[in-house]
Protein backbone atom coordinates (compact mmCIF):
# COMPACT_ATOMS: atom_id res chain seq x y z
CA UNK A 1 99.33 95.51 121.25
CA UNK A 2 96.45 97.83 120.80
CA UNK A 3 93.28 96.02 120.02
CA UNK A 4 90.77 99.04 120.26
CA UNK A 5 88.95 101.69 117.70
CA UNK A 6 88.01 105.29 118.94
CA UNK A 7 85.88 107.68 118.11
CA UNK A 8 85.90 111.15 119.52
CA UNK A 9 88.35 109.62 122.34
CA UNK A 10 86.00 107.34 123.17
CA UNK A 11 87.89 103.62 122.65
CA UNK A 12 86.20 100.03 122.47
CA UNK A 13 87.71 96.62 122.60
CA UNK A 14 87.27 94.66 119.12
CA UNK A 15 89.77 91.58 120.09
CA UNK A 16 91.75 91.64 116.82
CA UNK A 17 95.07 93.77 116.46
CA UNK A 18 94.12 97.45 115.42
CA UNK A 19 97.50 99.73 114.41
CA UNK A 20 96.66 103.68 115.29
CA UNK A 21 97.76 106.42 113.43
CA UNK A 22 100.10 107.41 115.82
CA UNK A 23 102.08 104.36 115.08
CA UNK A 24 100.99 103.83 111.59
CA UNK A 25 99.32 105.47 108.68
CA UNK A 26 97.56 108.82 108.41
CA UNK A 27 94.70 109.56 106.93
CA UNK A 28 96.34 111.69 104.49
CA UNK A 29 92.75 113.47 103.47
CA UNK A 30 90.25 113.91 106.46
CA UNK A 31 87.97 116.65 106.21
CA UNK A 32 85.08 118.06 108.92
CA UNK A 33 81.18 116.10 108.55
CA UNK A 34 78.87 119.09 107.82
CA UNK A 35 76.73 117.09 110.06
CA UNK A 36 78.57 116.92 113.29
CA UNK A 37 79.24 120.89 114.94
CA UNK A 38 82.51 120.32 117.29
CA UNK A 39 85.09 121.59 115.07
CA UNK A 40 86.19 124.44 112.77
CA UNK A 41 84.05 124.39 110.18
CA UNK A 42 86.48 125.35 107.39
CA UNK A 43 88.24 121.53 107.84
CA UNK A 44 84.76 120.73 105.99
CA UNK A 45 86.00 121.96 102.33
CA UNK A 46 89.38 121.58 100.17
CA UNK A 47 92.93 121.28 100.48
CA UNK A 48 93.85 119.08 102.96
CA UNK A 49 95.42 120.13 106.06
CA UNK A 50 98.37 119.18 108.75
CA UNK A 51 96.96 116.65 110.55
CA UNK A 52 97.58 119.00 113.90
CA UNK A 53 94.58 121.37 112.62
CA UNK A 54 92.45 118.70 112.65
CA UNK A 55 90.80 119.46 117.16
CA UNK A 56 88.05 117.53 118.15
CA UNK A 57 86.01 120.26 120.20
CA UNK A 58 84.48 119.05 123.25
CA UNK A 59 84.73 115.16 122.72
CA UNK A 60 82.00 113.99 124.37
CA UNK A 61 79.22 116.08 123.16
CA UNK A 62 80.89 115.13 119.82
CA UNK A 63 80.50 111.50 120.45
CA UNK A 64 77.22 112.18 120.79
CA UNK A 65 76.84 114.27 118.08
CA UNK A 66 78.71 111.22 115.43
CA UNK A 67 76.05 108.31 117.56
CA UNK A 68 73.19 110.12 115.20
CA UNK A 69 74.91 111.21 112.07
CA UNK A 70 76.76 107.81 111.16
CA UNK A 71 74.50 105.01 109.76
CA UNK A 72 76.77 102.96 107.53
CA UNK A 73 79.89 101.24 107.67
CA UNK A 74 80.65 100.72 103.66
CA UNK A 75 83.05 97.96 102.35
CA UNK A 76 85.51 98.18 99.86
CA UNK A 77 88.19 96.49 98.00
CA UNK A 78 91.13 98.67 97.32
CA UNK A 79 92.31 96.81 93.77
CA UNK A 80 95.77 97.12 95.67
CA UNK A 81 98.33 94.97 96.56
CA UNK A 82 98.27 95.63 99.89
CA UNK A 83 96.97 98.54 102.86
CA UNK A 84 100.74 99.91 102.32
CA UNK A 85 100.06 100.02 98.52
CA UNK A 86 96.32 101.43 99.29
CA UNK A 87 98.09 104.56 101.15
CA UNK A 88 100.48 104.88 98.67
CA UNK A 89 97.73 106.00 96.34
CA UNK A 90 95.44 107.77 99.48
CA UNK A 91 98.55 109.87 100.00
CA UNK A 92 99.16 110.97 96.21
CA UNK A 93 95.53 111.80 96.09
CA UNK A 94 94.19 115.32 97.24
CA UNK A 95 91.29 114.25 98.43
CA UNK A 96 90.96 110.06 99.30
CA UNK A 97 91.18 108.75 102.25
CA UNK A 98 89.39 105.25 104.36
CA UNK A 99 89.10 105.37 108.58
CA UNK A 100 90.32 102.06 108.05
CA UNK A 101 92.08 99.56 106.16
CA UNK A 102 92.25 95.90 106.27
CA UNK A 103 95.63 94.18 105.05
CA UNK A 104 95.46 90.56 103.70
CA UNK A 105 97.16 89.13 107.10
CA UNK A 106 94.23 90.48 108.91
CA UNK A 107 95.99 93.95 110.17
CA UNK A 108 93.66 96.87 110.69
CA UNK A 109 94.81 99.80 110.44
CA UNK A 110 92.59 102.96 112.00
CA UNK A 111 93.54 106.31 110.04
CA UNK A 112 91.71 108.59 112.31
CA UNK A 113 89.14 109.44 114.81
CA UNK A 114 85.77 108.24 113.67
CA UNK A 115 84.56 111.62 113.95
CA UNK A 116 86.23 112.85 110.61
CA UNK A 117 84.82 112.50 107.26
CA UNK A 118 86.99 110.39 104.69
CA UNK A 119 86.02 110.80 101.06
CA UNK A 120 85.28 107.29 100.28
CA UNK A 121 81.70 106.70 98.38
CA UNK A 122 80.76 110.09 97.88
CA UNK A 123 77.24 107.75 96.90
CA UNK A 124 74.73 108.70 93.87
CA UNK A 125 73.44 111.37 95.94
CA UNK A 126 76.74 112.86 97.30
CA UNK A 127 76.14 112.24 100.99
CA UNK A 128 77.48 109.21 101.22
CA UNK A 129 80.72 110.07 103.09
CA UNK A 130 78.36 111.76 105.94
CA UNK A 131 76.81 108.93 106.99
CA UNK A 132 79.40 106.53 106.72
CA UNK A 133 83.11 105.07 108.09
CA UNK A 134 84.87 103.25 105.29
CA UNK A 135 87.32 100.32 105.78
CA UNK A 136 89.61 99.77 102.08
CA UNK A 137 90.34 96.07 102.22
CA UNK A 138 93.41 94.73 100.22
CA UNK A 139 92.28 92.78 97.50
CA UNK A 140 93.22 93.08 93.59
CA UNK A 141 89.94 92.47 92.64
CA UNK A 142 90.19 91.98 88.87
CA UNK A 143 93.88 93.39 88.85
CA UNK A 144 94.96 90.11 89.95
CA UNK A 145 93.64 88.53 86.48
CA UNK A 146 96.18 89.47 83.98
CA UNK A 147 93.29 89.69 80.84
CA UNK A 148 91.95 92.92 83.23
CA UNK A 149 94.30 94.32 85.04
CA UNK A 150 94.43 98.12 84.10
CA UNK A 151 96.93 99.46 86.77
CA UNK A 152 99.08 96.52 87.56
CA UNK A 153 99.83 95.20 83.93
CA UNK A 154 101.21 91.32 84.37
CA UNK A 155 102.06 88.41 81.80
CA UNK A 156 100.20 86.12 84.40
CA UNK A 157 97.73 86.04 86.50
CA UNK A 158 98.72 87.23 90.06
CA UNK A 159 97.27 84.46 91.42
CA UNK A 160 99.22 80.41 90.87
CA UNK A 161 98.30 77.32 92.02
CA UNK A 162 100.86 75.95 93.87
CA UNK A 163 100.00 72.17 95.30
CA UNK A 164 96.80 72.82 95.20
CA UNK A 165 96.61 75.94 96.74
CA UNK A 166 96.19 79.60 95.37
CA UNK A 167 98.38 81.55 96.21
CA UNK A 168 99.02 85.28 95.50
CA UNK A 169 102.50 86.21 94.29
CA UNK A 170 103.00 89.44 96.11
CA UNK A 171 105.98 91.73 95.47
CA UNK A 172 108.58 91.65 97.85
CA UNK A 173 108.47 95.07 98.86
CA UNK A 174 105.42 94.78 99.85
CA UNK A 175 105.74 91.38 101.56
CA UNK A 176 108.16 92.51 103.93
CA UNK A 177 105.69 95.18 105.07
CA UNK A 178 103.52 92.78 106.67
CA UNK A 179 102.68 92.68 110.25
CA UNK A 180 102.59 88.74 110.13
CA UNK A 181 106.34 87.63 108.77
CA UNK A 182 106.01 84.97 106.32
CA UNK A 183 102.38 85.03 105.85
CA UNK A 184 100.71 82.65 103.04
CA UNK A 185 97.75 84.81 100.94
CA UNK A 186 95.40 82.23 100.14
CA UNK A 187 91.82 83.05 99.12
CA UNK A 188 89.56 82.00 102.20
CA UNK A 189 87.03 80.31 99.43
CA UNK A 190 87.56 79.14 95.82
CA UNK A 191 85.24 78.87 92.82
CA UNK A 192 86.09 75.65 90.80
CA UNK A 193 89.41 74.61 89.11
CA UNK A 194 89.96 78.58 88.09
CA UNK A 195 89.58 79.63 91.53
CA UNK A 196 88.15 82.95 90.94
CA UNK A 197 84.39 83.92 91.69
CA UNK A 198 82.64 85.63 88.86
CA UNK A 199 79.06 87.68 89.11
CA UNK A 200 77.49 90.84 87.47
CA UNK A 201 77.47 94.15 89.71
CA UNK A 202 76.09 96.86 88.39
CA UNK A 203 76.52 95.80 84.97
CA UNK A 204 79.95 95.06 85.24
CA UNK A 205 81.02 91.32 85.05
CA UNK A 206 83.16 91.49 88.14
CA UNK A 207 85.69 88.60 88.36
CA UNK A 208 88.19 88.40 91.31
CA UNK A 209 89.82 85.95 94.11
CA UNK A 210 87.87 86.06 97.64
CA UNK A 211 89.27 87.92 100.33
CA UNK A 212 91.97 85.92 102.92
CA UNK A 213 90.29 83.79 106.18
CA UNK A 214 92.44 86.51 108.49
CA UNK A 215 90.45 89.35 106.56
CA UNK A 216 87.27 88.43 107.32
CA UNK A 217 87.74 87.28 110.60
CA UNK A 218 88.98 90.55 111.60
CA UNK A 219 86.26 92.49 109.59
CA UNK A 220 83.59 90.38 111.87
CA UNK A 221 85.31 91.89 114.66
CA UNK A 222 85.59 95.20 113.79
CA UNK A 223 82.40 95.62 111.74
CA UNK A 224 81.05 94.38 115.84
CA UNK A 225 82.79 96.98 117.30
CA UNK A 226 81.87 100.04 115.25
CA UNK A 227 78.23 98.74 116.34
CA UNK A 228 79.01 99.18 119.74
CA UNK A 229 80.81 102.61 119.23
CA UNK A 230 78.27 103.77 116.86
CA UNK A 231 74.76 101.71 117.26
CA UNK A 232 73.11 103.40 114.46
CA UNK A 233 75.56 100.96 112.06
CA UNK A 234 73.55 98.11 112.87
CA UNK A 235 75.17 94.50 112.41
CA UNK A 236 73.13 93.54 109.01
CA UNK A 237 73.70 93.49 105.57
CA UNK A 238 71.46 94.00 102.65
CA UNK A 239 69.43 90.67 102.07
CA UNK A 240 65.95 90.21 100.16
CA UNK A 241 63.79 87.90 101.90
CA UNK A 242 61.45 87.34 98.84
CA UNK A 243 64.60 85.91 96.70
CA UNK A 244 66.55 85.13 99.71
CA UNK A 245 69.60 86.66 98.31
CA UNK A 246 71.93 89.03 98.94
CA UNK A 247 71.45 92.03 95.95
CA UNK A 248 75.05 93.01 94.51
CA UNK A 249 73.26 96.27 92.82
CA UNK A 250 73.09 99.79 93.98
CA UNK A 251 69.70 99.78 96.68
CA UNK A 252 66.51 101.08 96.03
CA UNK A 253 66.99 102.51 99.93
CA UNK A 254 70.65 103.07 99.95
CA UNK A 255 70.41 106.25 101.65
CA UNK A 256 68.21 104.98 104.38
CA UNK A 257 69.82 101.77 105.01
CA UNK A 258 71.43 101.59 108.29
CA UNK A 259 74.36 98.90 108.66
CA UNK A 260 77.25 96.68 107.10
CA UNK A 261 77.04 97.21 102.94
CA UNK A 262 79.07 97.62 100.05
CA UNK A 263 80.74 100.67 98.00
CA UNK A 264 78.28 98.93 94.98
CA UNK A 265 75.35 98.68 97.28
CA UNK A 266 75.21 103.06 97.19
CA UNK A 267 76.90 104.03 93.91
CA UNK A 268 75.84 102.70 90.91
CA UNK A 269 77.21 106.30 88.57
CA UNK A 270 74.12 109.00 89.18
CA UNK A 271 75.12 112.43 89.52
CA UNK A 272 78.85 112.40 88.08
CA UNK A 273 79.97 110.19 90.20
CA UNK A 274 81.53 106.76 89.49
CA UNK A 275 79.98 103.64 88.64
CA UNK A 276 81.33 101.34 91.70
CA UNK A 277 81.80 97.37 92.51
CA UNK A 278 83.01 96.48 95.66
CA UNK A 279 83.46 94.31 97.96
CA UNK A 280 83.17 92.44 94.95
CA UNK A 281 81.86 89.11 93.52
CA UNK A 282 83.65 86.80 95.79
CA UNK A 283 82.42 88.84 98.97
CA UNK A 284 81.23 86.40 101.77
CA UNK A 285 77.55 88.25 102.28
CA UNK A 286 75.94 85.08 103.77
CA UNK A 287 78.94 84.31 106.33
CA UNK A 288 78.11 88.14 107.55
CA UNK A 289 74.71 87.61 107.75
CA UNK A 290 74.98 84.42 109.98
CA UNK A 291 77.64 85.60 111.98
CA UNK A 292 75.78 88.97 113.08
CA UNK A 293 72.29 86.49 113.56
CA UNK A 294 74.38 84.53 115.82
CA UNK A 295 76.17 87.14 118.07
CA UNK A 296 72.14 89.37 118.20
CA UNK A 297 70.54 85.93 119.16
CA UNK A 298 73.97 85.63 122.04
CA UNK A 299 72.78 88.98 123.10
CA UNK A 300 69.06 88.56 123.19
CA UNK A 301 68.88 91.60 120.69
């Protein structure tokens, strides 16, 4: 069982199962970083190609290359049902794609070599996806109330209380798909007797059920890995010291910022591009935050 992420060929160990595209999905939309030089240049634009004209030229100059041009590892929710559902939409795109994804029993799935751009945040200055990897974790976000959901129309909400417990009702075919057979998908936290968190991003009200205990205990270990293959992504997360909170909003720095942050955090609608939300309201910022403190104090950093 593979448990490693690679970039330009070069692997590291993140202790949590990772599925290659060589025995899973495909990025179906990778294009060239104008800022990295060890490829053909024309993978940088439109259409897509076969994945087999996709060469890394001289790996480890490349490696070294991607070390300086990647600064940010951005989080989103994919408003799917699960990283099989999220690639069913990346692959009817012409353009979307995510290096990763994150399914709800804790799965990731790497799409390709670090080294590739993915069209992810294209961020309210348009560079986003140059400095960045993206990981898509499965989560309906407001989908899964049944007042909101735009794409996934239900009569109820997705998620039921079942002796005590929420549970989402996921659709068989999509079930079966799972790497862990007959996992439960349980939120890791609840908010109150409706179970949902609720908090303004951007504007937006954004209501939505937290992310599963697997989920996050895998994105700890990844998000700790892509440090160590790519130590400009450094293991923090936006926090304001004078409020001592985390800030949902787009950041005043978010081109600068170098580290773990949200889709929201860089793209608040400037420039014709979208008007983003994610990770969401019920995002665990403060369990990031202490977890990363912990493991820098561990390693006297």
């Amino acid at each position: 069982m593979n448990q490693n992420i690679i970039a330009c060929g070069q692997k590291v160990y993140v202790g949590t199962r990772v599925v290659l595209w060589d025995e899973g999905f495909v990025c179906p939309n990778k294009r060239g970083r104008s800022t990295c030089s060890h490829h053909d240049t024309k993978l940088n634009d439109a259409p897509s190609r076969k994945n087999s004209a996709y060469k890394i030229l001289k790996p480890q100059l490349a490696y070294e290359e991607l070390i300086q041009c990647v600064h940010q590892f951005v989080l989103h929710y994919d408003a799917c049902y699960s990283s099989l559902h999220c690639h069913q939409l990346m692959t009817e795109s012409s353009f979307k794609g995510s290096h990763f994804y994150l399914d709800l029993d804790g799965t990731i799935y790497q799409t390709c070599d670090l080294y590739w751009k993915t069209n992810t945040a294209p961020a309210d200055d348009r560079q986003g996806n140059e400095r960045a990897v993206h990981v898509e974790m499965a989560n309906l976000a407001s989908e899964a109330l049944a007042r909101e959901s735009e794409w996934l129309p239900s009569n109820q909400d997705k998620y039921q209380k079942k002796k005590g417990q929420w549970i989402l009702d996921l659709p068989k075919d999509y079930r079966k798909e799972l790497q862990v057979t007959g996992f439960k998908i349980t939120p890791s936290r609840t908010h109150g007797e409706r179970g949902y968190f609720s908090k303004k991003i951007n504007g937006r009200v954004v209501r939505m059920w937290d992310f599963t205990e697997e989920q996050y205990q895998a994105l700890i270990k990844l998000s700790i890995g892509i440090n160590r293959l790519l130590p400009r992504v450094k293991l923090q997360v936006p926090f304001d010291k004078k409020s001592g909170k985390h800030p949902l909003d787009r950041l005043k720095n978010y081109s600068n910022f170098s580290g773990i942050l949200g889709h929201a955090h860089v793209q608040q609608g400037e420039n014709g591009v979208e008007c983003k939300y994610d990770p969401g309201s019920a995002f665990n910022w403060p369990r990031l935050r202490k977890v990363f403190a912990l493991h820098g104090k561990r390693k006297g950093t």
